[in-house]
Structure formats: structure tokens, C-alpha cells
Protein backbone atom coordinates (compact mmCIF):
# COMPACT_ATOMS: atom_id res chain seq x y z
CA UNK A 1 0.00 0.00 0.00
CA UNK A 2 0.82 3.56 -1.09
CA UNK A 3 2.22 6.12 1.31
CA UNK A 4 -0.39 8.66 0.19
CA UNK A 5 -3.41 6.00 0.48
CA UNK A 6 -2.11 4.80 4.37
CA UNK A 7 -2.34 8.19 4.96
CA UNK A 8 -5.64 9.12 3.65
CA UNK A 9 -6.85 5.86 5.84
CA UNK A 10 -4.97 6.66 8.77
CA UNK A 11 -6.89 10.42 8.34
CA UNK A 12 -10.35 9.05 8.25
CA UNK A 13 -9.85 6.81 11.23
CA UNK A 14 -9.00 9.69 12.85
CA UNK A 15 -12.01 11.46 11.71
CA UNK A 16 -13.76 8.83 12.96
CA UNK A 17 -13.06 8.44 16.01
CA UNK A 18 -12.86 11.31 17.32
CA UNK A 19 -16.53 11.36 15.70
CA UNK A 20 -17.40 8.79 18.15
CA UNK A 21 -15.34 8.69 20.72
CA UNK A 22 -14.73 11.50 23.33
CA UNK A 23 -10.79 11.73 21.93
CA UNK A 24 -9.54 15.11 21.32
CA UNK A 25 -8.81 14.73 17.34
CA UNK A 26 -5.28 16.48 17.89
CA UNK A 27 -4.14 14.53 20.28
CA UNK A 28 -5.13 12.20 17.30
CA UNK A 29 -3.35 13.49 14.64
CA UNK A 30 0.18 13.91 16.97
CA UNK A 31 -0.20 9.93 16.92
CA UNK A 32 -0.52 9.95 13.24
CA UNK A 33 2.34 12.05 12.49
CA UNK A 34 4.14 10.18 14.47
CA UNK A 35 3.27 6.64 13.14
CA UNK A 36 3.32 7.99 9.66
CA UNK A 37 6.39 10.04 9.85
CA UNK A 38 8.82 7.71 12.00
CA UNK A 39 7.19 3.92 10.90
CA UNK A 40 6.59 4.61 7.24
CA UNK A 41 8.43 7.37 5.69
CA UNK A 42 11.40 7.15 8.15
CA UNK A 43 11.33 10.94 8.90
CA UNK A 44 12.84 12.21 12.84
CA UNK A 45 11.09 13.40 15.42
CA UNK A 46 12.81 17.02 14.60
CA UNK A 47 11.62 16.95 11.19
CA UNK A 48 7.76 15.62 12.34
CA UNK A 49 8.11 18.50 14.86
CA UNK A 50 9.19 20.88 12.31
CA UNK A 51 5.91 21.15 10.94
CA UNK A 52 4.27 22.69 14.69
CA UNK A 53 2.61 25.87 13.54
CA UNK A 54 4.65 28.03 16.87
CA UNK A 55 3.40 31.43 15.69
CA UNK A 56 -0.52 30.06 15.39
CA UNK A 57 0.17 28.24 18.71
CA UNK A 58 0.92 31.46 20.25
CA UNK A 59 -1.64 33.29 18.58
CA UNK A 60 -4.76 31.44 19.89
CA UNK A 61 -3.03 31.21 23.36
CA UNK A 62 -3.15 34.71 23.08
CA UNK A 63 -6.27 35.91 22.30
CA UNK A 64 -8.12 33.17 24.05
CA UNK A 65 -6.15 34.36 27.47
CA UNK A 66 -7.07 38.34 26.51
CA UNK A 67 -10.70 37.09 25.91
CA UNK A 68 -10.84 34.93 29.09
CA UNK A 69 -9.88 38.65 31.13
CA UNK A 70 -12.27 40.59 29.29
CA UNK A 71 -14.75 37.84 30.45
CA UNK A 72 -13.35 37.88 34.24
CA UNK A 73 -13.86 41.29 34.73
CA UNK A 74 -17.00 41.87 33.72
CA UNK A 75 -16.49 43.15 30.58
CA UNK A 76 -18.14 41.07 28.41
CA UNK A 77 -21.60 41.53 30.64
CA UNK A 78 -20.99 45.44 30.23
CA UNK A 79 -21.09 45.34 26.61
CA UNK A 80 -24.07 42.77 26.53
CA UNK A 81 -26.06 45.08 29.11
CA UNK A 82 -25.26 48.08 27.01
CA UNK A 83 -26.82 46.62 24.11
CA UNK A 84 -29.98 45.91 25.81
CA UNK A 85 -30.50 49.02 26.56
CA UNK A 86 -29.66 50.66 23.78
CA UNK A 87 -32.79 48.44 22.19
CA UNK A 88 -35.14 50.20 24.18
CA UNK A 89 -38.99 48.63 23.99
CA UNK A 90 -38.35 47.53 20.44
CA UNK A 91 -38.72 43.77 20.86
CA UNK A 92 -37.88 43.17 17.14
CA UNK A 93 -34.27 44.13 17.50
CA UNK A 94 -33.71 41.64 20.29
CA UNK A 95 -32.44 38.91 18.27
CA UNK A 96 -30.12 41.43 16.18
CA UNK A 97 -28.49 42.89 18.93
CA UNK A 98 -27.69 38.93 19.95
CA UNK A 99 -26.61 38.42 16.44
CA UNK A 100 -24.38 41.28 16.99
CA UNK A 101 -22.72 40.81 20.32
CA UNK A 102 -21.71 37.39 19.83
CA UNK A 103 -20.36 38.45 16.29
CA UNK A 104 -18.56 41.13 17.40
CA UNK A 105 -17.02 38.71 20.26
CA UNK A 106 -15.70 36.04 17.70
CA UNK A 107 -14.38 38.77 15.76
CA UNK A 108 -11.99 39.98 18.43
CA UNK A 109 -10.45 36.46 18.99
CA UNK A 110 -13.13 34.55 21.19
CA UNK A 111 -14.03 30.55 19.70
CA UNK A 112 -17.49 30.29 18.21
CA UNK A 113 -18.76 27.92 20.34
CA UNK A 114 -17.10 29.77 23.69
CA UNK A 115 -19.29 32.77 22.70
CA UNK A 116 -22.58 30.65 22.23
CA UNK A 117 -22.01 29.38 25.29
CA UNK A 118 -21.90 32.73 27.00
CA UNK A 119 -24.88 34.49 24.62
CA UNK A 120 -27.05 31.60 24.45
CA UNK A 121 -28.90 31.32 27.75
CA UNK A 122 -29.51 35.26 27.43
CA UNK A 123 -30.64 35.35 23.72
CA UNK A 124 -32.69 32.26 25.48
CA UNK A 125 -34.10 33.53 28.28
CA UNK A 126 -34.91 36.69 26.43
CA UNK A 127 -37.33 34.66 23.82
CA UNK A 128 -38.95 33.36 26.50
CA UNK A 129 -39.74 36.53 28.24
CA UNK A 130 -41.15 38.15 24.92
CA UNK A 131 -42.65 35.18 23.14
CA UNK A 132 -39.97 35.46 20.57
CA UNK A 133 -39.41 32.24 18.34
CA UNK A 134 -37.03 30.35 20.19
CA UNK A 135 -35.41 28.57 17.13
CA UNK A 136 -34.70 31.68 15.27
CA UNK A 137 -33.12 33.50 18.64
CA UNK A 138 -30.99 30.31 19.07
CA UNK A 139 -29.78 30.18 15.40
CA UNK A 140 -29.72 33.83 15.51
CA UNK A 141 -26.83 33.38 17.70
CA UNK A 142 -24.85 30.91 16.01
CA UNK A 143 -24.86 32.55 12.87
CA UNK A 144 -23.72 35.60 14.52
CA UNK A 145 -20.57 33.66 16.07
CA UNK A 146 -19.97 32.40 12.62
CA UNK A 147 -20.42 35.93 11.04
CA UNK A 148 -17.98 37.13 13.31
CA UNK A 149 -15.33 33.89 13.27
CA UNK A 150 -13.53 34.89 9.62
CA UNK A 151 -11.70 38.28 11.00
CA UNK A 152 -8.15 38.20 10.46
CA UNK A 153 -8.01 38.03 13.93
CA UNK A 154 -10.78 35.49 14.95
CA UNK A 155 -9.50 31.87 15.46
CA UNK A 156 -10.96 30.36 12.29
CA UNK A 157 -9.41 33.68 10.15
CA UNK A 158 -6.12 32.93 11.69
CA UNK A 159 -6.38 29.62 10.83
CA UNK A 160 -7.52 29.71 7.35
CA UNK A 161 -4.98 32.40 6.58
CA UNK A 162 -2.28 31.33 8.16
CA UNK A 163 -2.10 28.20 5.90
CA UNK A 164 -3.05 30.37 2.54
CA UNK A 165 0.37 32.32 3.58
CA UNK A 166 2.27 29.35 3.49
CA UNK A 167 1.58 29.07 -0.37
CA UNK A 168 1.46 30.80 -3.49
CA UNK A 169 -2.00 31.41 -3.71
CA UNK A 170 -3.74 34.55 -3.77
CA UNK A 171 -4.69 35.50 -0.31
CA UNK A 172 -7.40 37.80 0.87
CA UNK A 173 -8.32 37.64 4.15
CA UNK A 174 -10.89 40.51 3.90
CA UNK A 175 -12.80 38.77 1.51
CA UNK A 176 -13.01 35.87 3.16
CA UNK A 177 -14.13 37.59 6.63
CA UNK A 178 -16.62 39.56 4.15
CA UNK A 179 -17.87 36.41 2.69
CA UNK A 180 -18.93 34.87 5.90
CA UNK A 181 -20.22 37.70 7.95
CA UNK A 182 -22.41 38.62 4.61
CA UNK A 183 -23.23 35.08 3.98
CA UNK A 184 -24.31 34.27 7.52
CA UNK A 185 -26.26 37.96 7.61
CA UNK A 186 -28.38 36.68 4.98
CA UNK A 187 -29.04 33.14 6.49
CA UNK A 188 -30.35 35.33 9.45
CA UNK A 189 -32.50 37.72 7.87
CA UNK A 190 -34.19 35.03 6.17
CA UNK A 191 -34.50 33.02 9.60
CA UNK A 192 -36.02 36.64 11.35
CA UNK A 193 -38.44 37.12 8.23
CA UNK A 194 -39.82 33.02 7.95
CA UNK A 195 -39.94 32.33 12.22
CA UNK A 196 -41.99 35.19 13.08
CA UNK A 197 -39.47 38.43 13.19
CA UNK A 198 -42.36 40.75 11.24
CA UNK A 199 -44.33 40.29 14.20
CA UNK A 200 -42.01 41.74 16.70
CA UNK A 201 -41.87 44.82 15.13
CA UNK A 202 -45.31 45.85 16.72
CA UNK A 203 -44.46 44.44 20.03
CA UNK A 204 -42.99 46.61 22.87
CA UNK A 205 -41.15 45.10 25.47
CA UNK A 206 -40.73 48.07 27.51
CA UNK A 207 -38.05 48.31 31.36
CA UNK A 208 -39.01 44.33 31.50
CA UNK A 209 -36.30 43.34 28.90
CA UNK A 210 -33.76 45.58 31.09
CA UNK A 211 -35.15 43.82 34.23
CA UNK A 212 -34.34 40.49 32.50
CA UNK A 213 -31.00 41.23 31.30
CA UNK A 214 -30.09 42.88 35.06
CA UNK A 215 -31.01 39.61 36.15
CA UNK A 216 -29.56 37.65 33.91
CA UNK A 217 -26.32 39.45 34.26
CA UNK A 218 -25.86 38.72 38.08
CA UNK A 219 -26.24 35.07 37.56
CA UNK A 220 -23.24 35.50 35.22
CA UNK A 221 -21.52 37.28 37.58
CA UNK A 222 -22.35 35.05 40.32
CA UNK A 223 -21.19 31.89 38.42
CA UNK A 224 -17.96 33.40 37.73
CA UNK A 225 -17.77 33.82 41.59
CA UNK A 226 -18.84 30.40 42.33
CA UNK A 227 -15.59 29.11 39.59
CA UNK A 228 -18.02 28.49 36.85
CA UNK A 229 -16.42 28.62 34.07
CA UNK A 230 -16.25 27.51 30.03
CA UNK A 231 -13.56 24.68 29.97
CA UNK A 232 -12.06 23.42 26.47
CA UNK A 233 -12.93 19.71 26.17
CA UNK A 234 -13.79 17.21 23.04
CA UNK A 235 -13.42 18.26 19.55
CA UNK A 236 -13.67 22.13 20.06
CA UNK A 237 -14.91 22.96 23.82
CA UNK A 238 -17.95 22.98 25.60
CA UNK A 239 -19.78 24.88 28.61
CA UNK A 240 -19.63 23.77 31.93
CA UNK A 241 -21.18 27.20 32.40
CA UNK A 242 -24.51 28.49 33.39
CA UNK A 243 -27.94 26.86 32.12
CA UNK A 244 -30.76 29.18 31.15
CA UNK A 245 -32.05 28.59 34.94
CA UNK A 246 -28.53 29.64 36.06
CA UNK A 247 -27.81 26.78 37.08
CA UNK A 248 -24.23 25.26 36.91
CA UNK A 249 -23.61 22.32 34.55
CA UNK A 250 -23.79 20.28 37.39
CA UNK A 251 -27.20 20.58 38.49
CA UNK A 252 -26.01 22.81 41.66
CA UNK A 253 -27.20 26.43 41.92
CA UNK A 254 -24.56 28.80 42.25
CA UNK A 255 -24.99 31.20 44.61
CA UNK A 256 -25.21 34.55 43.06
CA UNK A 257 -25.12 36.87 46.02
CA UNK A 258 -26.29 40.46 46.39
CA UNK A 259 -26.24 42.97 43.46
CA UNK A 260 -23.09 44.05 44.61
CA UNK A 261 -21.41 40.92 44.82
CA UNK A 262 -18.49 40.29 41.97
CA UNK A 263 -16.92 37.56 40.90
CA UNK A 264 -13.02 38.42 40.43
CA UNK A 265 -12.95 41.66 39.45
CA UNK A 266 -15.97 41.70 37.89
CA UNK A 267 -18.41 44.64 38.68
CA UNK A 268 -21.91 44.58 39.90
CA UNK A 269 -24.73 43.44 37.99
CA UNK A 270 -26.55 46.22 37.56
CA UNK A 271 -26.52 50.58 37.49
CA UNK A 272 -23.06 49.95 37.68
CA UNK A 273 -20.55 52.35 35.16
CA UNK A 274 -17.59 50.64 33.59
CA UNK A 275 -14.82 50.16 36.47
CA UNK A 276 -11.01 51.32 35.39
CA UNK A 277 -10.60 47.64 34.22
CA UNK A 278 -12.74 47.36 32.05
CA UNK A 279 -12.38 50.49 30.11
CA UNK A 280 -8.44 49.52 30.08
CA UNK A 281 -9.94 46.45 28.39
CA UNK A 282 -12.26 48.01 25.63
CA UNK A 283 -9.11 49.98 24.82
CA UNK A 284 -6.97 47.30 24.80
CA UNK A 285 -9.07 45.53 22.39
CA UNK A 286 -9.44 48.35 19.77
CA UNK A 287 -6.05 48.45 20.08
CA UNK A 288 -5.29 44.83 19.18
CA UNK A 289 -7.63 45.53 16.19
CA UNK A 290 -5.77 48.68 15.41
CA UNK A 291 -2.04 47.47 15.83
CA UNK A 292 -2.62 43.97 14.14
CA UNK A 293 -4.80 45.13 11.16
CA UNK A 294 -3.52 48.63 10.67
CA UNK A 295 0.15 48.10 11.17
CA UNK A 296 0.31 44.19 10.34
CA UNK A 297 1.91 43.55 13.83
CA UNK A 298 2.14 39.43 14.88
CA UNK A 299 -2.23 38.98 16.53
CA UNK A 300 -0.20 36.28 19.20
CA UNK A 301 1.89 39.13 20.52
CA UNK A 302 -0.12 41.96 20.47
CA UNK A 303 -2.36 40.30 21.96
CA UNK A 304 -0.87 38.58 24.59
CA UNK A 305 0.70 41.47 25.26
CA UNK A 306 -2.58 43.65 26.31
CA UNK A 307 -3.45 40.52 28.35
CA UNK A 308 -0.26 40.91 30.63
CA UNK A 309 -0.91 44.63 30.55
CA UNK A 310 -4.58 43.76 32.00
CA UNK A 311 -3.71 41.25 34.29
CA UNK A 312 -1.50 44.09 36.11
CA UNK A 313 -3.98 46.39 35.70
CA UNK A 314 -6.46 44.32 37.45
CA UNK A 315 -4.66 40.60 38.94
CA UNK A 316 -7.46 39.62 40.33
CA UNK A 317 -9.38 39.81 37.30
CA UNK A 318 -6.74 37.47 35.69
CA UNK A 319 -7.23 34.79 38.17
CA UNK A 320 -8.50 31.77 36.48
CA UNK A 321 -7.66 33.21 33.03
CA UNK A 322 -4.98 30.60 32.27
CA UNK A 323 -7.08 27.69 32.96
CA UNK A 324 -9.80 29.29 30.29
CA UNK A 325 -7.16 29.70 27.36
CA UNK A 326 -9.32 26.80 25.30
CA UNK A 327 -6.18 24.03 25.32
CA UNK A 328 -8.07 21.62 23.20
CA UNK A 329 -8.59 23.66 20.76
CA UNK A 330 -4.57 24.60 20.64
CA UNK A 331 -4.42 20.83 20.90
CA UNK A 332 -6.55 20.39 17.95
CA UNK A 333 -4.89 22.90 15.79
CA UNK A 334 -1.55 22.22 16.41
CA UNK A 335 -1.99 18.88 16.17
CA UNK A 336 -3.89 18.56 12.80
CA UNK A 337 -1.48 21.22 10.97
CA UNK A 338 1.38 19.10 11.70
CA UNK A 339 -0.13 16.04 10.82
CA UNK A 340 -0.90 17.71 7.57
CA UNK A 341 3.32 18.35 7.18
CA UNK A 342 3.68 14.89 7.29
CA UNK A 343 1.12 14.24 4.76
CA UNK A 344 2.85 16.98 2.24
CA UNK A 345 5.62 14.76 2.99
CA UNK A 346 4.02 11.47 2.06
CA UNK A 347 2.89 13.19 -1.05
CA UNK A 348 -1.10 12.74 -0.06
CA UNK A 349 -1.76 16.19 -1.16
CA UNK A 350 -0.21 15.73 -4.62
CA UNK A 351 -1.54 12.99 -4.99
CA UNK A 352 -5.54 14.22 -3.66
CA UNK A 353 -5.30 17.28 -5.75
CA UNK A 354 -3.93 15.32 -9.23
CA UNK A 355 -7.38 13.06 -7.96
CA UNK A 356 -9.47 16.49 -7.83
CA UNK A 357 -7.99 17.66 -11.01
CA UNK A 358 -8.82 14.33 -13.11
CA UNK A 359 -11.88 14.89 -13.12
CA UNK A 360 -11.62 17.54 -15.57
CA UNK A 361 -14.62 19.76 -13.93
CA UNK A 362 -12.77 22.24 -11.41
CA UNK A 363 -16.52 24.05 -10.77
CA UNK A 364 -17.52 19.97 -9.73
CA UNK A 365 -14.35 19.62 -7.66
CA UNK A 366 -14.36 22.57 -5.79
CA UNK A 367 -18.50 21.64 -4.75
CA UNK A 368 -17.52 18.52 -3.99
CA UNK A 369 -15.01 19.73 -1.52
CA UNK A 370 -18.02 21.89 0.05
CA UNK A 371 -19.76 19.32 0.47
CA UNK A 372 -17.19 16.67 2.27
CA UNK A 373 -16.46 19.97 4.92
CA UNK A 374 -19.86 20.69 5.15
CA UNK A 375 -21.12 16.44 5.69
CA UNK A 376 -18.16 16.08 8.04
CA UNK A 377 -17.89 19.44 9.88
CA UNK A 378 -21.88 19.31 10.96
CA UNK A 379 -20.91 16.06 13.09
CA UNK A 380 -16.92 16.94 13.58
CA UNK A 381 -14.78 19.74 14.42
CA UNK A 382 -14.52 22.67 11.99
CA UNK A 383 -11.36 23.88 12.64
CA UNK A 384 -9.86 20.41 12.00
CA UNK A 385 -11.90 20.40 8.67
CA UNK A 386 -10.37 23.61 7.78
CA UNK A 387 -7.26 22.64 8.94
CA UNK A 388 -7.21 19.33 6.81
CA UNK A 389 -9.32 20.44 3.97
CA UNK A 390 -7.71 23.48 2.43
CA UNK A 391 -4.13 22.20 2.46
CA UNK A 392 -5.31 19.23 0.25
CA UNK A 393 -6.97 21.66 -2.21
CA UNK A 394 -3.85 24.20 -2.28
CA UNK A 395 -2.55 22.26 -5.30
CA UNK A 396 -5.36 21.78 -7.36
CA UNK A 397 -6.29 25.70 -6.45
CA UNK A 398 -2.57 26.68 -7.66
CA UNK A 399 -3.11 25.34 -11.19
CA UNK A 400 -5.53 28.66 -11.47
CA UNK A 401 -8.31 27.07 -13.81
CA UNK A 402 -10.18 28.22 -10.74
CA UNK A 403 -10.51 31.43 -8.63
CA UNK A 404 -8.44 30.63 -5.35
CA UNK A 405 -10.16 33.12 -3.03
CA UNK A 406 -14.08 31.94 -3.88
CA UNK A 407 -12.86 28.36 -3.11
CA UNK A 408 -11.49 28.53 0.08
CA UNK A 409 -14.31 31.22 1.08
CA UNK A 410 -17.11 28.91 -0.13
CA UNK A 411 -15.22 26.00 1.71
CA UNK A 412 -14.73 28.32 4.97
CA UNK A 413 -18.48 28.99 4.92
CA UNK A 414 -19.62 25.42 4.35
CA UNK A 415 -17.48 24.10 7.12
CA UNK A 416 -18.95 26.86 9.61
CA UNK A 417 -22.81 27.47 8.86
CA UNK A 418 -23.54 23.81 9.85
CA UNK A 419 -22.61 24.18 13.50
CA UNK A 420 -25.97 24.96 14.12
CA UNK A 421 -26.31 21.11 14.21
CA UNK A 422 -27.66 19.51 17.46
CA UNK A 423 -24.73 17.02 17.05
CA UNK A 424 -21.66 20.16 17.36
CA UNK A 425 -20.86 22.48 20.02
CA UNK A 426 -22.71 25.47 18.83
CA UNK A 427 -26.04 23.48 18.32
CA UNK A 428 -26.23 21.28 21.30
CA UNK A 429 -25.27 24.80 23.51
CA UNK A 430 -28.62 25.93 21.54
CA UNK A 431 -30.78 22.61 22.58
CA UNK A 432 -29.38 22.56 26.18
CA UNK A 433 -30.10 26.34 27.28
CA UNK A 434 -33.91 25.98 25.70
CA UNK A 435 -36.19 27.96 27.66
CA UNK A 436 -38.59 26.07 30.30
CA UNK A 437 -41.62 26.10 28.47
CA UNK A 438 -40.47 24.74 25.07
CA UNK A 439 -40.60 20.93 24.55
CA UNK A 440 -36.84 19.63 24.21
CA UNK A 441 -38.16 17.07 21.79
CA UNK A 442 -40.03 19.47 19.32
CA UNK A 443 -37.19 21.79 19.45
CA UNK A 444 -34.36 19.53 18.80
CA UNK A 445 -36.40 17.88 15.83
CA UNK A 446 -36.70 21.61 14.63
CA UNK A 447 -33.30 22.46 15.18
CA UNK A 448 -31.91 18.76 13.43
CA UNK A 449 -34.29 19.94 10.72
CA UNK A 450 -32.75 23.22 10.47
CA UNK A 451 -29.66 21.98 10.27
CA UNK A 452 -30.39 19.16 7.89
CA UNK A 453 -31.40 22.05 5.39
CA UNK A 454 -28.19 23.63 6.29
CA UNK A 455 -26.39 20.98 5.59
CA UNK A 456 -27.94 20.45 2.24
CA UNK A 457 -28.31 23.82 0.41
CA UNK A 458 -25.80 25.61 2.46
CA UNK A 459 -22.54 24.04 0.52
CA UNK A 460 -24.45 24.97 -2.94
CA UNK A 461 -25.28 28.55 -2.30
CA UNK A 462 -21.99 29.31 -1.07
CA UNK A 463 -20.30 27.02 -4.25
CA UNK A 464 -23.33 29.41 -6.95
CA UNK A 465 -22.14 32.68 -5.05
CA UNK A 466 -18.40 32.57 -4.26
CA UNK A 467 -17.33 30.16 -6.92
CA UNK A 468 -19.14 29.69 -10.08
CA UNK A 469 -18.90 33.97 -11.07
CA UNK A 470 -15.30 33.52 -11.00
CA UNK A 471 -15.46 37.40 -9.15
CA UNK A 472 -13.36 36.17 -6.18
């Protein structure tokens, strides 16, 4: 047997099972390298290593650690409580404003499913206060996260363009953030228009949507004092957080205290201003927008550089912060893009791409490659997709029968829009924080039904849009 055909088996064991098993899929693919590397092609353990992406391992450390602070002290409940208000008594804007928040918090480094888990029992508990459609405010959400995840420096933008700079291809990472953000505003207008949104617009909500999010905020608060908090685990991480009865995932109550009580450093849950902390840390991230975009300075060192500046700004909002730096998805990332060096090395991707390009249809290649990160990614993780996916088409992509940039955009989206299945992160955060008067049955069946339509026209809209006009 062919090195590049062990390889491709060795991958889709992998795939599978970390599918079915609760195995973190790069601890999986450190194995692989390994095996493959040392057993079969005879490589060393320096030039196996060689391939560890360092400056991508330092850049999610980074912003995952200045993200975890900004959540610590209380930050990330100012902004949320801000936007409430700002809504007024105009119910319809509800599920916009969630839309919003949890894309702007993907876009300044946070994981997709990190910010569900935060947004989702608010967006949640909000639908259930004003009779809004709880399947549109929960996919509301995860479209938002997605909107936001492409930035240049968002986890998934990172990702994507870190391997695109490794090659010859054309890279644009704007048009790739554009591309999703756009894509994934559309899915959600259509979702607001179809599940009842037109309706809202004549419904006033009035101080009771403040009341609710006051509330709502202090169990936050008081979870983070009780040492709840999101811990990276499985293929991407999920929330041992706070349930939509703010509850912890354990069952156990946390005790949430008086208004005035904080978790560390955080401020007080309501008709509080913004303490010296958190001001320090909206600054500190428009700067690491400004500095990294602006001035193309290294994301991993800007921004763990604001989160030491932070942490002695405020130490005891740092407490904890480590811990919440999501290692399995460093794991995952880390691990996948070096198991894809030693498949360069066994001549896989050669050998996939002269596959891809046999066919003698690029436009039919490049759906079909929507379509396996789409299938895979709604029951698997979609950074490893990404992370496996677009190296393998790099070749085929560099023989430039077709655009490079609508490919890997069309492929990005795919990969992402389908975490609104019940089976990944995003969409089982959605099922779990479902409000108390909506039948957990009916609404997974809805949401596996939304997804299933995801899954299937998703792929091709992206493929008719970003590919087929050759424009990108």
C-alpha cells in the first residue's frame, strides 16, 4: 500500500473516532504524524516537529487568554447590558443585537462555540420573556458567532490564513471575513423574516427586557464567583457554564449573592458604570484591532501582550484566566497542521489534488469539496476540517483554472454554517439552554431539521455565489 493512500486511511480513522469517541482529534493526529512520519516514511522526530505551527500556537493562546480577562472582569456583561438598553422597547431588534454581540465577540479572537455558550442562555431567556421564536433566537446566535469567526483576527481567520500564507496562492483575508459575515447575515434575515421576526416589530417590550437582562447578568456574575467557568474539552470545547435557569452544569445552583457581589474583578450586575478595568480592556481591544490590522503587527503578541498589561492592571481579574485559554482547541490545531506536514511529505496532497484535477470539472471539484467539509464538519470539528481540507486543495487551487479566493471562502463557509447542528458544540449549547416552556423534543427535531437544510443547500449557495462567477 501507497504512502499517500495509508495516509488518507490513517486520516479518516482519525475522523472517525474522534466522531465517536470522546478523543480530542489532535491529540489524534500527533499519533498519526508520528506513526506515519517515524514507521513509514522514516522521517525524525525534529523533522515531524518541524511542521508545529509556533506562531498560530501562540496566537490562539493569546487571544483566548485576553478574551478569558475581558470575560473575568466583567467586561463582556458590560457590553451585553449596554446593548440591551440601547434596544429600548423595540422587541424586534432583540435577536439582532444577539446576532451582533456574539459576532462582534468572535471577531476579536473569542471561539465560536465559547461565545454561544456565553450568549445563548440570554438570547434564550430573552425569547422566552417576549414570546420570541425560540429557534430563530438560538440560530440567531450561532450565525452571529460564525459571522464574526472569519476576521483576520478570529481563530478560524487565523487559521484559514495562516495556511493560505504558506503558499502561493492569492490571499485575501478581507474577503473571506466579508464572505462569511455577509453570507451568515443573509441566512439570518431570512431566519427573522420566515420564524416570526415581522411580528415583533409591533411588540414593545418596555423596562421588563432591562429587568431580564439585570437579572440575567448577576447570575453570570455570580457563576464566575462560584468558579463556573467555560472549559475546552472534546473536539472544540464545551460549557460547563450556566444553564438558562442559572444553574451550573452540574445541576447545583450557584450562589449569586447580592447585586453588589463580583466575581473576580468583575463589577456589579446592575446601574453599575464601567470600572477602570474594564475600560483599560475596551481599549486594549481596539487596540489589538488597530495594531494587528492597521500596522500588520504578529495577533499572538499583540495580543498577549494587552493581556499581561490587564492582568497588572487588574490581577485579580486574571485569576483563572490561564485555565480558560481553550487548550483543546490549541491541541486540535496544532496537532492537525502538523499532521498535515507529514502528509505533504508522504505526497497525499499531490496525490488528492492530481485526484481532484482528473476529473476535468474544477466548478464539480471545488463543490464537492463543500460538500465533504460541510457532511463532516456538521458532526466533527470545523477547525480540524479547515485545517485538513484546504491544504489538500492548495494544489489543485494553484493550477488557477479556478478562482483561489471563492474556493477557500465557499469552503470556509460550508465548514462553519452547519454548527448549528444539534450534534456540534454550537447546536447542542442551543438545545441545552432551551427555555422552560419549550418541549426539548419538538425543538431539537426543529433544530436537526434546520440543520439538515443547512447541511444540504448551504454548501451549494456558497459554491453558486463565491465560486461559479469567477469574481473572487
Amino acid at each position: 500500500m501507497s504512502a499517500p493512500v495509508l495516509s488518507i486511511i490513517i486520516l479518516a480513522v482519525m475522523f472517525l473516532l474522534a466522531t465517536v469517541l470522546p478523543l480530542n482529534m489532535g491529540a489524534l493526529a500527533f499519533v498519526g504524524a508520528f506513526l506515519l512520519g517515524s514507521v513509514v516514511l522514516g522521517m525524525s522526530t525534529n523533522d515531524i516537529l518541524a511542521n508545529f505551527p509556533g506562531g498560530l500556537f501562540l496566537t490562539i493562546v493569546g487571544v483566548t487568554y485576553l478574551f478569558a480577562i475581558a470575560q473575568n472582569n466583567g467586561t463582556i456583561d458590560l457590553l451585553v447590558r449596554g446593548a440591551v438598553r440601547l434596544v429600548g422597547s423595540k422587541v424586534a431588534l432583540i435577536p439582532w443585537v444577539m446576532f451582533a454581540i456574539t459576532a462582534v465577540i468572535t471577531a476579536v479572537g473569542a471561539l465560536s462555540p465559547a461565545a454561544v455558550a456565553i450568549i445563548a442562555p440570554i438570547a434564550l431567556s430573552f425569547a422566552a420573556r417576549h414570546k420570541i421564536n425560540p429557534l430563530m433566537m438560538g440560530m440567531m446566535v450561532v450565525h452571529g458567532a460564525q459571522a464574526g469567526g472569519f476576521s483576520p483576527i478570529a481563530v478560524y481567520g487565523v487559521t484559514v490564513n495562516g495556511i493560505i500564507a504558506k503558499t502561493e496562492l492569492e490571499a485575501s483575508p478581507l474577503a473571506i471575513f466579508l464572505a462569511s459575515f455577509v453570507f451568515n447575515l443573509a441566512i439570518a434575515l431570512v431566519l427573522f423574516i420566515v420564524l416570526g421576526g415581522s411580528k415583533l416589530l409591533s411588540t414593545s417590550g418596555g423596562r421588563l427586557m432591562e429587568h431580564a437582562a439585570e437579572k440575567r447578568m448577576s447570575v453570570s456574575v455570580g457563576a464566575r464567583a462560584a468558579g463556573v467557568t467555560l472549559q475546552g474539552s472534546g473536539s472544540d470545547i464545551s460549557a460547563a457554564g450556566v444553564s438558562s435557569k442559572g444553574t451550573s452544569g452540574s445541576g447545583a445552583a450557584p450562589s449569586t449573592g447580592s447585586a453588589g457581589s463580583t466575581g473576580a474583578g468583575a463589577p456589579p450586575a446592575s446601574g453599575a458604570r464601567a470600572s477602570l478595568p474594564q475600560l483599560v480592556t475596551i481599549l486594549g481591544l481596539i487596540a489589538l484591532a488597530v495594531i494587528s490590522l492597521g500596522f500588520k503587527v504578529d495577533v499572538g503578541f499583540v495580543s498577549i501582550t494587552i493581556a499581561i498589561i490587564l492582568a497588572l492592571v487588574s490581577p485579580a481579574a486574571q485569576k483563572g484566566a490561564v485555565n480558560k485559554i481553550s487548550w483543546s482547541t490549541v491541541l486540535l490545531i496544532c496537532g492537525m497542521l502538523t499532521f498535515v506536514g507529514v502528509l505533504e511529505e508522504a505526497g497525499t496532497i499531490k496525490f488528492v489534488s492530481d485526484g481532484v484535477a482528473h476529473l476535468g470539472m474544477p466548478l464539480l471539484a471545488a463543490l464537492l469539496i463543500c460538500y465533504i467539509g460541510a457532511v463532516v464538519s456538521a458532526f466533527a470539528s470545523s477547525t480540524a476540517i479547515l485545517a485538513a481540507l484546504i491544504p489538500l486543495a492548495v494544489p489543485f487551487l494553484a493550477t488557477g483554472e479556478i478562482g483561489a479566493v471563492g474556493v477557500i471562502a465557499a469552503l470556509a463557509v460550508a465548514s462553519t454554517i452547519v454548527d448549528v447542528s444539534p450534534f456540534s458544540t454550537n447546536g447542542a449549547l442551543v438545545l441545552a439552554n432551551a427555555p422552560e416552556d419549550v418541549d426539548k423534543d419538538k425543538f431539537y427535531k426543529q433544530i436537526l431539521a434546520y440543520s439538515g437544510i443547512v447541511v444540504a443547500a448551504g454548501p451549494a449557495i456558497a459554491w453558486l455565489v463565491m465560486v461559479v462567477p469567477g469574481w473572487m
